[in-house]
N, C-alpha and C. Protein backbone atom coordinates (compact mmCIF):
# COMPACT_ATOMS: atom_id res chain seq x y z
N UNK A 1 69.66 47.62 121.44
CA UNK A 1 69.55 47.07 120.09
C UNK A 1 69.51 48.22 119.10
N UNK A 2 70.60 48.12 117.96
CA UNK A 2 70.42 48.75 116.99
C UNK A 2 69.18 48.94 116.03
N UNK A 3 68.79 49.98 115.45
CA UNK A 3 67.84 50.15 114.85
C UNK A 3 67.59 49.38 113.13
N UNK A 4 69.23 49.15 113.48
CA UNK A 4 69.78 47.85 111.84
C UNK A 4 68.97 46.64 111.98
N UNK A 5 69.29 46.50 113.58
CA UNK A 5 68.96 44.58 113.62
C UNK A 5 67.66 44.44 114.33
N UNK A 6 67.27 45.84 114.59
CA UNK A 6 65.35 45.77 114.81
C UNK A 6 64.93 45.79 113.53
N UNK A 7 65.24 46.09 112.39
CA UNK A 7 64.94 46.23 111.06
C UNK A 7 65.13 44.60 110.47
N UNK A 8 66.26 44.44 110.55
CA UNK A 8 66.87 43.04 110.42
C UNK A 8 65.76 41.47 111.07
N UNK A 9 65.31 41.94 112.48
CA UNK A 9 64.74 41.32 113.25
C UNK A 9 63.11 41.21 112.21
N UNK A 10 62.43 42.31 112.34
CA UNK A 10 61.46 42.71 111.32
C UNK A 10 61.08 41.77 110.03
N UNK A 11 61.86 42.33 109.35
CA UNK A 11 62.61 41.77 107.93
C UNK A 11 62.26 40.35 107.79
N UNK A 12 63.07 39.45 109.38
CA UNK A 12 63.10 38.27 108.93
C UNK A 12 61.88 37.36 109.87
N UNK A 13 61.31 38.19 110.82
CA UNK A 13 59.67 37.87 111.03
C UNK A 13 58.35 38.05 109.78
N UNK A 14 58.89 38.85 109.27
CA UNK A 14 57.53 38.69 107.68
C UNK A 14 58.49 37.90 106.76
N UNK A 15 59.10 37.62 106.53
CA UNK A 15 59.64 36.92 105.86
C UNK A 15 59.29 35.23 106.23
N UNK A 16 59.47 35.19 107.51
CA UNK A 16 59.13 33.44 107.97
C UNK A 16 57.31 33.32 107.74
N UNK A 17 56.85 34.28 108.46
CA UNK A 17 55.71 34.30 108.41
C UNK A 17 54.70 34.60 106.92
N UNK A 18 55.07 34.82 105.97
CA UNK A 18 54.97 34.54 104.60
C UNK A 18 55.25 33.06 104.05
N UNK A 19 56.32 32.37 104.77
CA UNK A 19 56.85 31.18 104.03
C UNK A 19 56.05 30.20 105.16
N UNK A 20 55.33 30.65 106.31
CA UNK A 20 54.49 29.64 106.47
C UNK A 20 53.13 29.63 105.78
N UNK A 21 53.00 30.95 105.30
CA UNK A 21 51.54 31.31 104.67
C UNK A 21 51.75 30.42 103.41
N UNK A 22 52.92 30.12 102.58
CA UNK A 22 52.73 29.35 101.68
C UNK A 22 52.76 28.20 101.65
N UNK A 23 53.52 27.81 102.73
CA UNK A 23 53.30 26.19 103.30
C UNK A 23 51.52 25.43 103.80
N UNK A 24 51.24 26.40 104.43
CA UNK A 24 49.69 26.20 105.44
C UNK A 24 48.81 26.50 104.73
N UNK A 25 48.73 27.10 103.61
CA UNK A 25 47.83 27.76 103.04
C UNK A 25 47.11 26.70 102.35
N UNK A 26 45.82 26.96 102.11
CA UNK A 26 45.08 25.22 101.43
C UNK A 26 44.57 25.96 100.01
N UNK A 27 44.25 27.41 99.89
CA UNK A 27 44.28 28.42 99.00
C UNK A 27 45.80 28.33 97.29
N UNK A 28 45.95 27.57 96.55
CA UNK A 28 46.74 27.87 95.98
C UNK A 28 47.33 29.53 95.15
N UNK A 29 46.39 30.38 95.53
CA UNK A 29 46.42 31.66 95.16
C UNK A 29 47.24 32.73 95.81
N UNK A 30 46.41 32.30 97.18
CA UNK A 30 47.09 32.92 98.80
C UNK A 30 48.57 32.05 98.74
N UNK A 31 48.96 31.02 98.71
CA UNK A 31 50.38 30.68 98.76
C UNK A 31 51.12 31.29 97.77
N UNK A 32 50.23 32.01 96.56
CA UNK A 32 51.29 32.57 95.73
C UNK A 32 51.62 33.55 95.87
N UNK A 33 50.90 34.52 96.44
CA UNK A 33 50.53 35.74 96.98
C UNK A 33 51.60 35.82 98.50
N UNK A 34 51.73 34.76 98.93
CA UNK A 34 52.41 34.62 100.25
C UNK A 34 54.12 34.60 100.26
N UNK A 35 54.28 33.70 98.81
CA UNK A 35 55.92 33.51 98.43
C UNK A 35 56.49 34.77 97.36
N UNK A 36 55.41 35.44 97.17
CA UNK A 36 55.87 36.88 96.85
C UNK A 36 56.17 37.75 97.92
N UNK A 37 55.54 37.53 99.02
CA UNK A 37 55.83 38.39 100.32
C UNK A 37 57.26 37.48 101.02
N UNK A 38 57.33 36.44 100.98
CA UNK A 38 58.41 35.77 101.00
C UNK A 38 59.75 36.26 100.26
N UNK A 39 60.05 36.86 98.90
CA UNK A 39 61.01 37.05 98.03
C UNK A 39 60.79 38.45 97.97
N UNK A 40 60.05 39.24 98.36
CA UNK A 40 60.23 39.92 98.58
C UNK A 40 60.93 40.53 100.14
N UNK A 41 60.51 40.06 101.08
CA UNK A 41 61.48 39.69 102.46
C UNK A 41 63.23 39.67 102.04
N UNK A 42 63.02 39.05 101.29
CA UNK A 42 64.84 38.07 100.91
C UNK A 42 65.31 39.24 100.64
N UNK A 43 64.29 40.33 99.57
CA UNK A 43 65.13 41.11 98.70
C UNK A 43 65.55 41.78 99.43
N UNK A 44 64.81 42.35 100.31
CA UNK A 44 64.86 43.46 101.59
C UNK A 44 66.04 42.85 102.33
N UNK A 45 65.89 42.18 103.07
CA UNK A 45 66.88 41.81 103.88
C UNK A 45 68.94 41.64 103.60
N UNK A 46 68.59 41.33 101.63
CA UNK A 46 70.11 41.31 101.22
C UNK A 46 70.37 42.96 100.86
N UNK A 47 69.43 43.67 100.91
CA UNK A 47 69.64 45.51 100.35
C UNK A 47 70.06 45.76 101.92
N UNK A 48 69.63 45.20 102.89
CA UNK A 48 69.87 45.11 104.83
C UNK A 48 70.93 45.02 104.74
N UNK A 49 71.60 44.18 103.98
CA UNK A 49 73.19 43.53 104.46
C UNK A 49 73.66 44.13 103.72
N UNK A 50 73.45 45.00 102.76
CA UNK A 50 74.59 45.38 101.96
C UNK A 50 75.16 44.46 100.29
N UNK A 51 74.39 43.77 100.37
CA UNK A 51 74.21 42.86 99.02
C UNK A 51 73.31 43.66 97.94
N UNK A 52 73.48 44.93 97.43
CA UNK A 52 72.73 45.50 96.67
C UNK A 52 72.21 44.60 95.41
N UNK A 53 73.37 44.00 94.68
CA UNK A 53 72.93 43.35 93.25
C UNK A 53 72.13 42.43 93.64
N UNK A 54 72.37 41.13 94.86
CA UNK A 54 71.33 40.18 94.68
C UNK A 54 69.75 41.12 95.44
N UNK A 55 70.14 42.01 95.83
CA UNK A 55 68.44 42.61 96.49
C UNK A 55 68.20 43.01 95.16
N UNK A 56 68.54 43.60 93.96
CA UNK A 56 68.08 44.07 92.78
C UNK A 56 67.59 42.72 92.14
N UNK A 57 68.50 41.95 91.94
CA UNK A 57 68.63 40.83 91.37
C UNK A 57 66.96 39.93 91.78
N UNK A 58 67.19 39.63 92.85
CA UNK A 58 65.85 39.17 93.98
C UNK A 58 64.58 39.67 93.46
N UNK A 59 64.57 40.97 93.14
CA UNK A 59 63.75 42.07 93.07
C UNK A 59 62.96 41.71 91.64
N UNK A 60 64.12 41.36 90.96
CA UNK A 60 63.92 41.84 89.23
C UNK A 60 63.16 40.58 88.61
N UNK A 61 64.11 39.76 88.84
CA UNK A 61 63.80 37.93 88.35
C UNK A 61 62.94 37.42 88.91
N UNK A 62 63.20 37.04 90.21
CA UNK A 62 61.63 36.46 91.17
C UNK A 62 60.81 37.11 91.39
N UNK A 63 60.77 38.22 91.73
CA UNK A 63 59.17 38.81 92.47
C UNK A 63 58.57 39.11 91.01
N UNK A 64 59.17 39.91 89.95
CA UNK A 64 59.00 40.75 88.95
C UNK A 64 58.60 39.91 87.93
N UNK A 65 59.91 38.38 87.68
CA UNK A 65 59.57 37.93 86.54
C UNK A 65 58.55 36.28 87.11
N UNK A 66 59.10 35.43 87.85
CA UNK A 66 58.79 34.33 88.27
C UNK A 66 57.45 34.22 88.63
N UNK A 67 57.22 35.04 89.91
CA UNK A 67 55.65 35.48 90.45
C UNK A 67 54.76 36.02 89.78
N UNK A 68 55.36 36.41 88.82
CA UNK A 68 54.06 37.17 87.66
C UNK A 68 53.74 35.85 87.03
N UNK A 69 55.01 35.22 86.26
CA UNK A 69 54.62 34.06 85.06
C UNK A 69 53.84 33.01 86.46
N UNK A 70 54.26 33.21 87.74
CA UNK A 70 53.37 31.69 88.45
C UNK A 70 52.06 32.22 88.26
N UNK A 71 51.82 33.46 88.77
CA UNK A 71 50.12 34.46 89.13
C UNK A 71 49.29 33.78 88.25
N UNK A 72 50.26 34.37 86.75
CA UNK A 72 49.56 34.37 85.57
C UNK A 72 49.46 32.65 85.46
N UNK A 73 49.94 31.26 85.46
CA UNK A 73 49.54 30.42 85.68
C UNK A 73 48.58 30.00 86.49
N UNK A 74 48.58 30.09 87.41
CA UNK A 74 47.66 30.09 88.45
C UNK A 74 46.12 30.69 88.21
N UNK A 75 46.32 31.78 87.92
CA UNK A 75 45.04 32.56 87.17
C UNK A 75 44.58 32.04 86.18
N UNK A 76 45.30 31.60 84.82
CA UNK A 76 44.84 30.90 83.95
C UNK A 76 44.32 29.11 83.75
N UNK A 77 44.68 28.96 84.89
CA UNK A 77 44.77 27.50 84.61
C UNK A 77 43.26 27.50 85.31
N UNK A 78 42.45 26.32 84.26
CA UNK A 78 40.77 26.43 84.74
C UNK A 78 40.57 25.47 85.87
N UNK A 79 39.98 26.13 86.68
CA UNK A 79 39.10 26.09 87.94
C UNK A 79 39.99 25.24 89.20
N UNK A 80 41.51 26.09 89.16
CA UNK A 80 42.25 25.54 90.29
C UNK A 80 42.20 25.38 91.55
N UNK A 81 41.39 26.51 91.66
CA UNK A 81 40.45 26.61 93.13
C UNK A 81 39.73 25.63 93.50
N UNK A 82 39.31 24.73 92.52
CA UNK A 82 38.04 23.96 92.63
C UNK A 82 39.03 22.49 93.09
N UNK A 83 40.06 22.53 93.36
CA UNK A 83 40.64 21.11 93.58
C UNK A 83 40.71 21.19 95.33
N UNK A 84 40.38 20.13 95.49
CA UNK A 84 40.17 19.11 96.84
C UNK A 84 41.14 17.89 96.97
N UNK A 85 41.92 17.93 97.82
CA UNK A 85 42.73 17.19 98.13
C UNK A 85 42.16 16.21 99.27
N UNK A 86 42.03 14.67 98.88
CA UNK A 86 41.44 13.94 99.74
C UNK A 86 41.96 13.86 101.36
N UNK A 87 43.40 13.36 101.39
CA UNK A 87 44.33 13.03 102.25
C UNK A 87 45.03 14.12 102.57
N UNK A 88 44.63 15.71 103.34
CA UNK A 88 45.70 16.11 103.57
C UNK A 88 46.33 16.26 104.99
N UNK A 89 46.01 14.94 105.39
CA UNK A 89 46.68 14.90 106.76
C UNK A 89 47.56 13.58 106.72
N UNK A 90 47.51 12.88 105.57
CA UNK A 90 48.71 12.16 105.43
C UNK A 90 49.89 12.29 105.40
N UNK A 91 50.48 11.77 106.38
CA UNK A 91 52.35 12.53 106.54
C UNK A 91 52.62 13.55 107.39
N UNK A 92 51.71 14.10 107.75
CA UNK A 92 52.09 15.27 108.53
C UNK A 92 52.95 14.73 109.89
N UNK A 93 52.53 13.57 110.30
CA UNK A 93 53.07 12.84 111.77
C UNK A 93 54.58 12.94 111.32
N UNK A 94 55.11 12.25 109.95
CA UNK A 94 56.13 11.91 109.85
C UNK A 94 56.85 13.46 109.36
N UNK A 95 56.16 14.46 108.95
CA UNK A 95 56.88 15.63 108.30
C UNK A 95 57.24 16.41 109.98
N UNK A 96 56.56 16.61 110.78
CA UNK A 96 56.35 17.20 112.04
C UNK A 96 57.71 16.47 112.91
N UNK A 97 58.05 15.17 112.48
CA UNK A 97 59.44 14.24 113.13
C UNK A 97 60.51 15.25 112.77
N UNK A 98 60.08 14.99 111.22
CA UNK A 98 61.67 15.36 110.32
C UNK A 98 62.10 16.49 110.78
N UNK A 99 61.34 17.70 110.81
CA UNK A 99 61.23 19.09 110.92
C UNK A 99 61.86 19.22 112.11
N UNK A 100 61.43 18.54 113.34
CA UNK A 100 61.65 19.04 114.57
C UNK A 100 63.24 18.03 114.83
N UNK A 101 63.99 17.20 114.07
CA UNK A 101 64.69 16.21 114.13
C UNK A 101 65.66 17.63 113.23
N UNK A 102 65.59 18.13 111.69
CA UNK A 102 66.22 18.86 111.45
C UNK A 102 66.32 20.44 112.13
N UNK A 103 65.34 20.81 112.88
CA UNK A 103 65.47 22.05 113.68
C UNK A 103 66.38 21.94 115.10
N UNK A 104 66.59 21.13 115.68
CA UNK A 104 67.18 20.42 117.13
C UNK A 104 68.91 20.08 116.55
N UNK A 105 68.93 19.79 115.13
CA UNK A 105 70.13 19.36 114.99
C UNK A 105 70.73 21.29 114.11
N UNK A 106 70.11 21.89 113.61
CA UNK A 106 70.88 23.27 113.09
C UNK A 106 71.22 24.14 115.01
N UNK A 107 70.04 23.91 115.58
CA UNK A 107 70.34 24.46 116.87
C UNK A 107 71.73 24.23 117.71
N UNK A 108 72.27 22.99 117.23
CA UNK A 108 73.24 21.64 117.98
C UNK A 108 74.60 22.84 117.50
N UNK A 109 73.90 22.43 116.06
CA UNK A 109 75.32 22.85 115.27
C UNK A 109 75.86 24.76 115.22
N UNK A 110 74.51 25.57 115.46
CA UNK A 110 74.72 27.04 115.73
C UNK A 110 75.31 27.07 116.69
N UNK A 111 75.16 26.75 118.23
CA UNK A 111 75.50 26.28 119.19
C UNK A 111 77.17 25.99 119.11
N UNK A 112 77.55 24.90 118.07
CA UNK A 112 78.65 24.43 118.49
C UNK A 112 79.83 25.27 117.66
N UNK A 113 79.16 26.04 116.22
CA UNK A 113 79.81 26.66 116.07
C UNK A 113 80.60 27.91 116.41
N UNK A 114 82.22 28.41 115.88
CA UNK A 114 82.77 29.53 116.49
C UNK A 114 82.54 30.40 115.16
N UNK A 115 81.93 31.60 116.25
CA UNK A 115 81.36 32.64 115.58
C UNK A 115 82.42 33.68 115.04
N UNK A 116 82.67 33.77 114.32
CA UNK A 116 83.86 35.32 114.49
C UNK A 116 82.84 36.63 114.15
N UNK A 117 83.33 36.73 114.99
CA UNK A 117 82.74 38.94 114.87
C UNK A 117 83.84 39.63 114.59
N UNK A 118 83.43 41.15 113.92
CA UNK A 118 84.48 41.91 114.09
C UNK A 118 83.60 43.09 113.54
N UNK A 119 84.25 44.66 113.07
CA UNK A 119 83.61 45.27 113.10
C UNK A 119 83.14 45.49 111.58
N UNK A 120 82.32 45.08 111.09
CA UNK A 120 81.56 45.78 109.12
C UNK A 120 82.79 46.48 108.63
N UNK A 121 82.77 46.46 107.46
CA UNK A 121 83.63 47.21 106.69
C UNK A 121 82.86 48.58 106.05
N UNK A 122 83.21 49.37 105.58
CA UNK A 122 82.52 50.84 105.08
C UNK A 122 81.76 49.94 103.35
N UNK A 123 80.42 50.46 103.70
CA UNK A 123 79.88 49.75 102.36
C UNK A 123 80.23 50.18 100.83
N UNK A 124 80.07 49.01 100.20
CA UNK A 124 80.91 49.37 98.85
C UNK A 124 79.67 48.83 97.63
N UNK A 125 79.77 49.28 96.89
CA UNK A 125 78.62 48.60 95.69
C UNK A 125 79.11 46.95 95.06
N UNK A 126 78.36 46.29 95.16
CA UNK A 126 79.01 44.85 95.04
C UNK A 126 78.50 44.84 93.35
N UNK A 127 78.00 45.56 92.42
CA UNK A 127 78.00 45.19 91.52
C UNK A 127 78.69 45.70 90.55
N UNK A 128 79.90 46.07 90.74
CA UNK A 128 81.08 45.91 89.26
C UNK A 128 82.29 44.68 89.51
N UNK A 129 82.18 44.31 90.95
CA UNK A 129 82.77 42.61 91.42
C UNK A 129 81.79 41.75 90.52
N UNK A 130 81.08 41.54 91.01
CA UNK A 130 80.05 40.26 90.20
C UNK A 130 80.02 40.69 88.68
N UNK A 131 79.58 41.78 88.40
CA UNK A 131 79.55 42.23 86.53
C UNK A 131 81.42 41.61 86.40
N UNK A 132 81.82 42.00 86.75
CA UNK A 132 83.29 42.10 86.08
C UNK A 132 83.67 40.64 86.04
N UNK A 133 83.40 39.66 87.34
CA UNK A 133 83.73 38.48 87.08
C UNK A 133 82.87 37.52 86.54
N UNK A 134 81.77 37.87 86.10
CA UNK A 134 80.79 37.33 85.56
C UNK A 134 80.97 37.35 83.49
N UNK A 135 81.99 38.69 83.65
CA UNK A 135 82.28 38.88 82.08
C UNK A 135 83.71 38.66 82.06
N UNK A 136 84.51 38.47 82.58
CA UNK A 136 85.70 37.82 82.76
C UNK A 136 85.91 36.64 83.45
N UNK A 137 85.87 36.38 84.67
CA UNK A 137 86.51 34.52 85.09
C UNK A 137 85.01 33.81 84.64
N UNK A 138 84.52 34.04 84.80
CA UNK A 138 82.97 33.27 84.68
C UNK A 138 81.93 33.13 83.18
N UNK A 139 82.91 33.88 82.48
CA UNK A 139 81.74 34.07 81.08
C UNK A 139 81.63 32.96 80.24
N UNK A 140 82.23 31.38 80.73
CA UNK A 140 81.76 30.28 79.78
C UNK A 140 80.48 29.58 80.88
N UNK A 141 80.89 29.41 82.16
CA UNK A 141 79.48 28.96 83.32
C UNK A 141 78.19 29.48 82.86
N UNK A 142 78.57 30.97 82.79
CA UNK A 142 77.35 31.66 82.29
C UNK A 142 76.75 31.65 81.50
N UNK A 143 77.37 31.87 80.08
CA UNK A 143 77.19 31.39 78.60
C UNK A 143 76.47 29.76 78.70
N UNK A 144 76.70 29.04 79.23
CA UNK A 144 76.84 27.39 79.47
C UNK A 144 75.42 27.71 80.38
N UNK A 145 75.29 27.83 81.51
CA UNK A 145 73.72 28.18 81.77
C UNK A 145 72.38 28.96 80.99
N UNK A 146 73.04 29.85 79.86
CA UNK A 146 72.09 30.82 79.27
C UNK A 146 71.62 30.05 78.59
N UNK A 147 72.50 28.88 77.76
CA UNK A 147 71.84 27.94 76.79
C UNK A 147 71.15 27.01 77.63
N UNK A 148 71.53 26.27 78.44
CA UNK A 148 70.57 25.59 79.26
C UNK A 148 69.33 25.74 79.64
N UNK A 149 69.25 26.91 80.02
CA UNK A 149 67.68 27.86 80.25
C UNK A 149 67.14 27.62 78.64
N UNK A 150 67.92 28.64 77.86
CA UNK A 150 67.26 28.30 77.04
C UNK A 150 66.88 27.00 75.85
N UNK A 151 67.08 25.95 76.02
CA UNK A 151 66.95 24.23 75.96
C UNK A 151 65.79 24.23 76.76
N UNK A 152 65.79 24.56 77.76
CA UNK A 152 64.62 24.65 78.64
C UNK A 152 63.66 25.01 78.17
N UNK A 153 63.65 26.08 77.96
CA UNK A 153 62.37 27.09 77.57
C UNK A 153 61.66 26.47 76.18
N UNK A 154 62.55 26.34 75.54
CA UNK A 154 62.02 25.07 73.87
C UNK A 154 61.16 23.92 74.31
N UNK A 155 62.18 23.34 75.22
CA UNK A 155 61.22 22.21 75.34
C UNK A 155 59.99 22.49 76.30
N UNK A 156 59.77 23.32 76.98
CA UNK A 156 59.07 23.78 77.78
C UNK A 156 57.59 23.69 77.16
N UNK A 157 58.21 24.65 75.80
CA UNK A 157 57.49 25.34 74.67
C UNK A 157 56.81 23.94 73.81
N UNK A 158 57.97 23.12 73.47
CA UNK A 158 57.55 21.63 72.43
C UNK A 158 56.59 21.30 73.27
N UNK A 159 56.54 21.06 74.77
CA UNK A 159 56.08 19.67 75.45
C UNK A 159 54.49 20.34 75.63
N UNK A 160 54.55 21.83 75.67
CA UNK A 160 53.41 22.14 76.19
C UNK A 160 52.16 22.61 74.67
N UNK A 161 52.69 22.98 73.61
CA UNK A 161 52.19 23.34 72.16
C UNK A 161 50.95 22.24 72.40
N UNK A 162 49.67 22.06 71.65
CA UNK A 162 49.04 21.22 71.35
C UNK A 162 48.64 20.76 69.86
N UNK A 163 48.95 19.62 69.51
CA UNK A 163 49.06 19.21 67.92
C UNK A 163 47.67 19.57 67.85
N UNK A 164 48.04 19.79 66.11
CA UNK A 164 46.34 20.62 65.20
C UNK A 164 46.74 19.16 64.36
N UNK A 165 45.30 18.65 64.67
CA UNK A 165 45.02 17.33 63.48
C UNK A 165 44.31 18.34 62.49
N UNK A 166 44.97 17.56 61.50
CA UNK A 166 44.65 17.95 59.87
C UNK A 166 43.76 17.48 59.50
């Protein structure tokens, strides 16, 4: 075994094992703390493959921008710790079906699929492909999402403001 795909192997053992810490976790703090070790995994693993922009990308927006604004929710919001969930063993029978019903059927289908191998190509920087078509074939999608976000963020802003009676 290459020292790539012991890295690779690595990589994607803290990575699962983070995304159960945020699943299992009864702590809403520790799950946030957990899906940062989670996205951070991702980032690592696409800088692994040779996907530099989305490991930057990964890096910059989610761990940097997302996980801070959740932290900082999480932190601010009063006495979140203090919540108790009556029922939390409701569903689990039926989530434990689904899970093992959708894990048995990706196995079916890895299985049945044909794999092609061949040998890597010499690595190249993937970000003047994505910049370039992102500002040429793609710059109305983009434009067209930037406003969307930001529609978002307004109303985000309206819904959450609290009226001052006069």
């Amino acid at each position: 075994m290459s020292i790539t795909v012991a890295v690779f192997y690595l990589l994607a053992a803290i990575t699962v094992g983070s995304a159960l810490g945020v699943a299992l976790s009864d702590n809403v703090v520790y799950s946030a703390f957990a899906l940062m070790g989670t996205l951070l995994g991702v980032a690592a693993m696409f800088v692994l493959l040779g996907a530099d922009f989305l490991g930057a990308v990964q890096l910059l927006v989610y761990v940097g921008g997302i996980m801070v604004l959740t932290l900082f929710a999480v932190m601010l919001t009063h006495r979140i710790a203090d919540v108790h969930v009556s029922n939390r063993a409701v569903g689990r029978a039926p989530a434990i079906v689904l899970i093992a019903v959708v894990f048995g059927w990706m196995v079916h289908v890895a299985r049945q699929a044909t794999w092609v191998t061949g040998e890597p190509g010499a690595p190249a920087p993937t970000t003047y492909g994505i910049g370039n078509a992102l500002l040429k074939d793609y710059a109305l999608p983009f434009e067209v999402a930037s406003v969307v976000l930001l529609a978002a963020l307004i109303g985000a802003i309206v819904v959450s403001r609290k009226e001052v009676k006069a």
